[in-house]
PDB file of N, CA and C in Angstrom:
ATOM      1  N   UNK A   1       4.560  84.920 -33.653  1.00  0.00           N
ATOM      2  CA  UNK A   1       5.981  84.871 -33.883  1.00  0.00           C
ATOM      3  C   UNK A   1       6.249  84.797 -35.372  1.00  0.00           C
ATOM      4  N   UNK A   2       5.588  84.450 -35.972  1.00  0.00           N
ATOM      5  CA  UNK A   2       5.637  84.131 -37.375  1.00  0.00           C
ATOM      6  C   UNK A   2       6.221  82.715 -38.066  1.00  0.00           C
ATOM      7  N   UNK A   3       6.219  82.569 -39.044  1.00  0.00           N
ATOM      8  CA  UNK A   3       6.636  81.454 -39.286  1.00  0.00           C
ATOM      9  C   UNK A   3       8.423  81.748 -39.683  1.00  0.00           C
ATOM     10  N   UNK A   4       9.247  80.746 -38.960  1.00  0.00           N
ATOM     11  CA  UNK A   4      10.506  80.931 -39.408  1.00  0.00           C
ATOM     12  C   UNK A   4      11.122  79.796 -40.352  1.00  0.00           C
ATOM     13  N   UNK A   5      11.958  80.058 -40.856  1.00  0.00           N
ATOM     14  CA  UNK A   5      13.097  78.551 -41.719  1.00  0.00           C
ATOM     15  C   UNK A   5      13.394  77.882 -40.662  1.00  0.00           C
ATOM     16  N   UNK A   6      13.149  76.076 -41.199  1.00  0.00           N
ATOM     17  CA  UNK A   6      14.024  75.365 -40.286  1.00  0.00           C
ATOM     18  C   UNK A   6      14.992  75.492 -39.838  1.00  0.00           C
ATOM     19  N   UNK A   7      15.154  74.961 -38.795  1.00  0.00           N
ATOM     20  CA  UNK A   7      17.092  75.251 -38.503  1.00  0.00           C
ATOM     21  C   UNK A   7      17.358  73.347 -38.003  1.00  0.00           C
ATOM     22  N   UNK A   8      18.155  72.734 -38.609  1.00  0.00           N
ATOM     23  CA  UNK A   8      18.828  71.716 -37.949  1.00  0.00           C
ATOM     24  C   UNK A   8      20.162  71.739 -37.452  1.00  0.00           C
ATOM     25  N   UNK A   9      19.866  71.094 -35.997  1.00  0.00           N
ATOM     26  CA  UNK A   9      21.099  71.164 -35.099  1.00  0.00           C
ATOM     27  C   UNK A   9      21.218  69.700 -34.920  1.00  0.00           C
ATOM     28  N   UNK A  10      22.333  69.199 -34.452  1.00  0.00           N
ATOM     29  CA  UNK A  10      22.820  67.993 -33.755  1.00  0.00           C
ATOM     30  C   UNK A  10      22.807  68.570 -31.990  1.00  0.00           C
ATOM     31  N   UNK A  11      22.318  67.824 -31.339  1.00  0.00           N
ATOM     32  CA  UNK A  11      22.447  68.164 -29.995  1.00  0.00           C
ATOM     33  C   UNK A  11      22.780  66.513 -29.194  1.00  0.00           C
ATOM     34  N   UNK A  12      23.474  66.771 -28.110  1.00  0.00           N
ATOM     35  CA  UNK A  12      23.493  65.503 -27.243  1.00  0.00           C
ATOM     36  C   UNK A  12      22.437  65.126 -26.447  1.00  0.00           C
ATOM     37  N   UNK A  13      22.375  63.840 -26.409  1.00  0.00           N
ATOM     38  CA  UNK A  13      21.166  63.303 -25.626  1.00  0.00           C
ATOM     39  C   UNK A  13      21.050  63.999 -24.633  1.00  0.00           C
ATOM     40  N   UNK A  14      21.668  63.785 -23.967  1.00  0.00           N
ATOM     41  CA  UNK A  14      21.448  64.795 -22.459  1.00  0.00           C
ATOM     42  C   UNK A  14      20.945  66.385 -21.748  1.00  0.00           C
ATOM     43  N   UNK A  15      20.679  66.525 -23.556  1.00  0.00           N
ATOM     44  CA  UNK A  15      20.302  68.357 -23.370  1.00  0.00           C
ATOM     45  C   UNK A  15      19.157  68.029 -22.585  1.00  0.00           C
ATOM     46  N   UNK A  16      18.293  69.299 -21.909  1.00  0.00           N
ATOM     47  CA  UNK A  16      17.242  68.656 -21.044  1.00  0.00           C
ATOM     48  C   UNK A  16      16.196  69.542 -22.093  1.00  0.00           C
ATOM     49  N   UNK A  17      14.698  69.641 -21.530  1.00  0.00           N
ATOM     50  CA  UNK A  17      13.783  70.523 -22.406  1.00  0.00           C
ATOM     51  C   UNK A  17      14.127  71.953 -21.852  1.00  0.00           C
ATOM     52  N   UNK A  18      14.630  72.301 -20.564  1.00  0.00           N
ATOM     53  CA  UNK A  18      14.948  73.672 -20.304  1.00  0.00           C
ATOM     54  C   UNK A  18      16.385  74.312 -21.308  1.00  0.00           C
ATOM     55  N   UNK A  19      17.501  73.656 -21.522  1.00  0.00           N
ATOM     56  CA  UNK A  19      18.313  74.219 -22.210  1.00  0.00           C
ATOM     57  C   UNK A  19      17.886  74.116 -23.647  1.00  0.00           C
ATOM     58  N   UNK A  20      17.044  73.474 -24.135  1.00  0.00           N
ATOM     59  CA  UNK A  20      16.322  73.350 -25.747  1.00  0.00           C
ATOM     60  C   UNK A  20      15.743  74.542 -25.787  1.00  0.00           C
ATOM     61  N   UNK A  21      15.015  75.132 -24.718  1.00  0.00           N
ATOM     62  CA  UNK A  21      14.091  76.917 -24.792  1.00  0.00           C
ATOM     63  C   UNK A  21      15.321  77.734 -24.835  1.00  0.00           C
ATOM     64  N   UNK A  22      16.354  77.528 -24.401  1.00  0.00           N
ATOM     65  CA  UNK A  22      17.139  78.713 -24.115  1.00  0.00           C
ATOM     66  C   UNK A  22      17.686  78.305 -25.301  1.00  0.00           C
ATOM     67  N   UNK A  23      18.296  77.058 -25.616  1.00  0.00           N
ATOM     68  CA  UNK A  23      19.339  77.124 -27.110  1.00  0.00           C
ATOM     69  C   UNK A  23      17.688  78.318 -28.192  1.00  0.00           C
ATOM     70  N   UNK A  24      16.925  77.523 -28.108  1.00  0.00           N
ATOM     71  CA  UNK A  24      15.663  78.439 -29.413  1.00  0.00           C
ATOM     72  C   UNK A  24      15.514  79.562 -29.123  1.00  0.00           C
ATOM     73  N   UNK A  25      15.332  80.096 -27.966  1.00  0.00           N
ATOM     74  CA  UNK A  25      15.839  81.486 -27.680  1.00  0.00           C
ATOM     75  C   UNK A  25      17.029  82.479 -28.655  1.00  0.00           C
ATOM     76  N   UNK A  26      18.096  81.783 -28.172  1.00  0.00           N
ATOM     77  CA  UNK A  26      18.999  82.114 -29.222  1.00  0.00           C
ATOM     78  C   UNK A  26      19.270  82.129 -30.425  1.00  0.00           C
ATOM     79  N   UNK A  27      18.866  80.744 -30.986  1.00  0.00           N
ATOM     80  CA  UNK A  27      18.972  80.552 -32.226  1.00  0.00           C
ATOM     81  C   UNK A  27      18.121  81.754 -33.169  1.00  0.00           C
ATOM     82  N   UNK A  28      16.903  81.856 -32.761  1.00  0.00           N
ATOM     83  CA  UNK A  28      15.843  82.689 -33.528  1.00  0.00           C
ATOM     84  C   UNK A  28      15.531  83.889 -32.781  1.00  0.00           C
ATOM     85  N   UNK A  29      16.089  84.212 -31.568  1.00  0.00           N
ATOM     86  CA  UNK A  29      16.460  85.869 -31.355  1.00  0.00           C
ATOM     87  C   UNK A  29      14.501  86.240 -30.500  1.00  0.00           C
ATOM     88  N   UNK A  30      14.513  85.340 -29.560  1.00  0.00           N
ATOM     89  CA  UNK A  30      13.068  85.642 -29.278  1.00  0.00           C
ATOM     90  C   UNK A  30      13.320  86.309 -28.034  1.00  0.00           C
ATOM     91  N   UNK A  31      13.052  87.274 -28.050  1.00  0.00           N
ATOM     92  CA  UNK A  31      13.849  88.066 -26.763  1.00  0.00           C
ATOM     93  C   UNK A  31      12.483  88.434 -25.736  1.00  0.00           C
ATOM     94  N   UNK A  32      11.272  88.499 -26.401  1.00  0.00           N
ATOM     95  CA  UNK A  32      10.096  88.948 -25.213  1.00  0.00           C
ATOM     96  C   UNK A  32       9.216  87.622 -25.014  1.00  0.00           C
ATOM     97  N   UNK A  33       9.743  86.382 -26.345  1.00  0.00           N
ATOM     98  CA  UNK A  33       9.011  85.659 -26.151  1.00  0.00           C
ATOM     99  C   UNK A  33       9.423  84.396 -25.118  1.00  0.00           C
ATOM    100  N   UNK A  34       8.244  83.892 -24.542  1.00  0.00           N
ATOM    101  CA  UNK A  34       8.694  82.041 -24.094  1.00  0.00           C
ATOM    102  C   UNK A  34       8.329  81.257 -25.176  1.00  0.00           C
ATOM    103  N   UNK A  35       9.297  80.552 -25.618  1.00  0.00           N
ATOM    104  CA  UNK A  35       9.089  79.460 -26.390  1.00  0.00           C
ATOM    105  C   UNK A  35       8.377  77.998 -25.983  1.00  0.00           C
ATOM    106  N   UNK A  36       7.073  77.750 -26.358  1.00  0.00           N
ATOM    107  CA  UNK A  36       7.049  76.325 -26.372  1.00  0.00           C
ATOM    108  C   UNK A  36       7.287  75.251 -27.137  1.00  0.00           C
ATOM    109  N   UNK A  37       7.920  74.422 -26.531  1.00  0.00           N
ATOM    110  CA  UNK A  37       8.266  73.131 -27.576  1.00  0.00           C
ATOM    111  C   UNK A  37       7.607  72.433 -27.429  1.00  0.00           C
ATOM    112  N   UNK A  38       7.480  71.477 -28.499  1.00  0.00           N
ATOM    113  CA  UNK A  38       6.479  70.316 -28.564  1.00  0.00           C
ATOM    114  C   UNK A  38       7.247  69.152 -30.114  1.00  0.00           C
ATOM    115  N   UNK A  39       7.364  68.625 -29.824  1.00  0.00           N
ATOM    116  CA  UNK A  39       7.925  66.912 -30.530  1.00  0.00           C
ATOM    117  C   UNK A  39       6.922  66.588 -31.493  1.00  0.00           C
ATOM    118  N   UNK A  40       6.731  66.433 -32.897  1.00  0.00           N
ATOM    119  CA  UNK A  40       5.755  66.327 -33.689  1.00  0.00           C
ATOM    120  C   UNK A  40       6.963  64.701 -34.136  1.00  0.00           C
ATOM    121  N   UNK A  41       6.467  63.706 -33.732  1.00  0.00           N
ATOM    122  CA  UNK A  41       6.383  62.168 -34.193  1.00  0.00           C
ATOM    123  C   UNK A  41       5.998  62.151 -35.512  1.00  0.00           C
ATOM    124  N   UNK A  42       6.541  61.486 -36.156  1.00  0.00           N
ATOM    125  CA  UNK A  42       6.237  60.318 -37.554  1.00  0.00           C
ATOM    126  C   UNK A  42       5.307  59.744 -37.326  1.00  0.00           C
ATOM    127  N   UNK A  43       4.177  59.766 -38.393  1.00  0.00           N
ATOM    128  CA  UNK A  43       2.826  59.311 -37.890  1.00  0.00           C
ATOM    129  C   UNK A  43       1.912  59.501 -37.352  1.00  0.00           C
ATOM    130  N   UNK A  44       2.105  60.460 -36.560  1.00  0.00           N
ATOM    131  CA  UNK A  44       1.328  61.479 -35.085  1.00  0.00           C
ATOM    132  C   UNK A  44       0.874  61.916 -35.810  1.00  0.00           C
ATOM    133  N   UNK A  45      -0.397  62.280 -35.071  1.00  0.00           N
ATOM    134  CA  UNK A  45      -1.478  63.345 -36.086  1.00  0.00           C
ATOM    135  C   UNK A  45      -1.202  64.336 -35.195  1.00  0.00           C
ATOM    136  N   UNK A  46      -0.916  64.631 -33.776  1.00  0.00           N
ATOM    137  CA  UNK A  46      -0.566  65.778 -32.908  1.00  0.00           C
ATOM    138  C   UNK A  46       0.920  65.810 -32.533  1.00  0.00           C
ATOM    139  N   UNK A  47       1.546  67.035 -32.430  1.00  0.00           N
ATOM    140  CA  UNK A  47       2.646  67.055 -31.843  1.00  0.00           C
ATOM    141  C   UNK A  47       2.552  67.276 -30.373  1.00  0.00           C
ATOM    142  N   UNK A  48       3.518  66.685 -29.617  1.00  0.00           N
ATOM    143  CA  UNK A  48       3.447  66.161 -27.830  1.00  0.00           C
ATOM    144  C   UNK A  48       4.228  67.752 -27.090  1.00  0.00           C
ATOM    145  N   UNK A  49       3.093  67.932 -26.154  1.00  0.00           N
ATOM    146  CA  UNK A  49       4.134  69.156 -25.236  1.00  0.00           C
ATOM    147  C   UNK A  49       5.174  68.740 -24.352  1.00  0.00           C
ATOM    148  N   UNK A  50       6.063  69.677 -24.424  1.00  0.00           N
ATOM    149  CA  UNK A  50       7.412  69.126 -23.886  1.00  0.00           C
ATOM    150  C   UNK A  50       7.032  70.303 -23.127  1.00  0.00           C
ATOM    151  N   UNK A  51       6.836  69.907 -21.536  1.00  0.00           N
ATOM    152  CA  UNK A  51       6.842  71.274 -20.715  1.00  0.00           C
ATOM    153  C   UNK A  51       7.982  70.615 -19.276  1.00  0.00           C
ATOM    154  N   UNK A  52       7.730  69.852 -19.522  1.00  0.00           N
ATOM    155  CA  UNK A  52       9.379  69.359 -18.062  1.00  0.00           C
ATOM    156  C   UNK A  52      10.540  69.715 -18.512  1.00  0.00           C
ATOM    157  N   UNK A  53      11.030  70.844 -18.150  1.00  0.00           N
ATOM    158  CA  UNK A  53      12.044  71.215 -18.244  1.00  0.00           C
ATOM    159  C   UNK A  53      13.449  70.527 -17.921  1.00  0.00           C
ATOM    160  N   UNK A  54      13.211  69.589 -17.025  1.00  0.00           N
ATOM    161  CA  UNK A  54      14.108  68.792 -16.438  1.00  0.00           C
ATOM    162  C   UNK A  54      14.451  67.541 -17.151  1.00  0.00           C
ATOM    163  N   UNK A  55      13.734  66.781 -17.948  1.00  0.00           N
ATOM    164  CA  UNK A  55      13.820  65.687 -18.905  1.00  0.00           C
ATOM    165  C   UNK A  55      14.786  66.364 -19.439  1.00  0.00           C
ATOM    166  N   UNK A  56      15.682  65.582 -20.250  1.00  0.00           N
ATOM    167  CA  UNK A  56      16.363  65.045 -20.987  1.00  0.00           C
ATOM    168  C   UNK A  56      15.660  64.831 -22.572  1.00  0.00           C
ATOM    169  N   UNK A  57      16.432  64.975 -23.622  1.00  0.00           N
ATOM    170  CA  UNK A  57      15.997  64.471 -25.192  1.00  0.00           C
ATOM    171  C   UNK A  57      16.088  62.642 -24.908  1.00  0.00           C
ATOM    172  N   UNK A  58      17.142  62.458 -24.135  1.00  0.00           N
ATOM    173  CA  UNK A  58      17.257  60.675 -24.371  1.00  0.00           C
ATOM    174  C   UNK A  58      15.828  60.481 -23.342  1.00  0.00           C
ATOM    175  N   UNK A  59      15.477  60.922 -21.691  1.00  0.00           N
ATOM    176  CA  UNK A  59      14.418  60.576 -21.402  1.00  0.00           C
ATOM    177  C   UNK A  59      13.203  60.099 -22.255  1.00  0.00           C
ATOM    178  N   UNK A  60      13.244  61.485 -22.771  1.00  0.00           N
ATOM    179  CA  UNK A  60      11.672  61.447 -23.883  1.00  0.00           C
ATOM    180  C   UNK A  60      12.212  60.501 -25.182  1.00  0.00           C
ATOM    181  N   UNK A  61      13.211  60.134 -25.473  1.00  0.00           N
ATOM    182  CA  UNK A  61      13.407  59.002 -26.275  1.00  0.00           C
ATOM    183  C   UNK A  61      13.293  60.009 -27.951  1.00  0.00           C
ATOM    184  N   UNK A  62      14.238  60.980 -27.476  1.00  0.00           N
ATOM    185  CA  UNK A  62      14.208  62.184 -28.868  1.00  0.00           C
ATOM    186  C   UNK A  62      15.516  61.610 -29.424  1.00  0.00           C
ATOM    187  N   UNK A  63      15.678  61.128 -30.745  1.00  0.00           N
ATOM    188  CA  UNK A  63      16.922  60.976 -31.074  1.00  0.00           C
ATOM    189  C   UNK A  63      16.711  61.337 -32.685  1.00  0.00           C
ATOM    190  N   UNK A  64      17.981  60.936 -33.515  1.00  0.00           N
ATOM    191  CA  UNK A  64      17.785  61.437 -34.668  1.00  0.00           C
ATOM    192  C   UNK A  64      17.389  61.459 -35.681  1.00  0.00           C
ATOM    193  N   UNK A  65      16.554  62.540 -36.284  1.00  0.00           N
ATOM    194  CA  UNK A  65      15.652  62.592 -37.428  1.00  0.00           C
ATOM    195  C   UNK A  65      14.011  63.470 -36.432  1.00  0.00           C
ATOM    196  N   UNK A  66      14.415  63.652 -35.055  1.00  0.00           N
ATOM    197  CA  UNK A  66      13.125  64.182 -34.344  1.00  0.00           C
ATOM    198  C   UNK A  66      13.254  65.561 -34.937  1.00  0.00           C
ATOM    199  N   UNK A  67      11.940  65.878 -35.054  1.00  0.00           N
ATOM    200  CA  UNK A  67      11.511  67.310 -35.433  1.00  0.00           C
ATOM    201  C   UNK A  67      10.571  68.146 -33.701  1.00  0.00           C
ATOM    202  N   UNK A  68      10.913  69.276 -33.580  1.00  0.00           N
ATOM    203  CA  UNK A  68      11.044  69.980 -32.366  1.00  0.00           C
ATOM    204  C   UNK A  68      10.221  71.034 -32.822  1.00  0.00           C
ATOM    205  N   UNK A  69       9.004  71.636 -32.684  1.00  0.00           N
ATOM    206  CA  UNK A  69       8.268  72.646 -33.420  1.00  0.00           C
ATOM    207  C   UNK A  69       8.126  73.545 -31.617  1.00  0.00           C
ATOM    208  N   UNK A  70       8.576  74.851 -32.152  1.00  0.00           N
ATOM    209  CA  UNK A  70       8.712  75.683 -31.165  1.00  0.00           C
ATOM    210  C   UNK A  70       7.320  76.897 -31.824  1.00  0.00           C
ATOM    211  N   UNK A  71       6.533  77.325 -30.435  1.00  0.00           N
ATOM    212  CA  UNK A  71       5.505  78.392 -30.583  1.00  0.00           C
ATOM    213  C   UNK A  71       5.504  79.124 -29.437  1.00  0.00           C
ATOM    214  N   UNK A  72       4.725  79.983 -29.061  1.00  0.00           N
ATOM    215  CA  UNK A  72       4.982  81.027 -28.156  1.00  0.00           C
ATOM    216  C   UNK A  72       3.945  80.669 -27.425  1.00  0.00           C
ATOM    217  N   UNK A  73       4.478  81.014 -26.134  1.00  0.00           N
ATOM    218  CA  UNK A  73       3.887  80.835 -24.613  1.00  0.00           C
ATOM    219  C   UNK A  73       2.295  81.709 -25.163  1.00  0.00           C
ATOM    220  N   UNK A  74       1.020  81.369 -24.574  1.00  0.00           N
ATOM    221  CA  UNK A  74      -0.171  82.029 -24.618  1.00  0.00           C
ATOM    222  C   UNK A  74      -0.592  82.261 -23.419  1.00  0.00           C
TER     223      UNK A  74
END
């Protein structure tokens, strides 16, 4: 996919991880790709896969200042 510019958004707690693929979808125009997300923590030496689509940002305890690193389905 290449590497793109950050983008920061404000989103509400309640977005789930399925509308986060579709908002990145849009945002960066990935039209053949699936996006995976994954949560890279402060401190973490790994960033965490977000594959439940059904969670919530407040579930997973995503609030503000979280960084969201999106890569393509393999």
């Amino acid at each position: 996919m290449g590497e793109k510019p950050p983008l920061t958004k404000k989103l509400p707690a309640t977005t789930t991880v399925g509308k986060l693929k579709s908002l990145s979808e849009s945002f960066f125009k990935l039209k053949s790709i699936k996006p995976k997300l994954f949560l890279q923590e402060e401190g973490s030496p790994l960033p965490i896969l977000l594959d439940d689509e059904m969670e919530s940002l407040m579930d997973l305890g995503i609030g503000n200042g979280s960084t969201i690193l999106i890569d393509e389905e393999s």
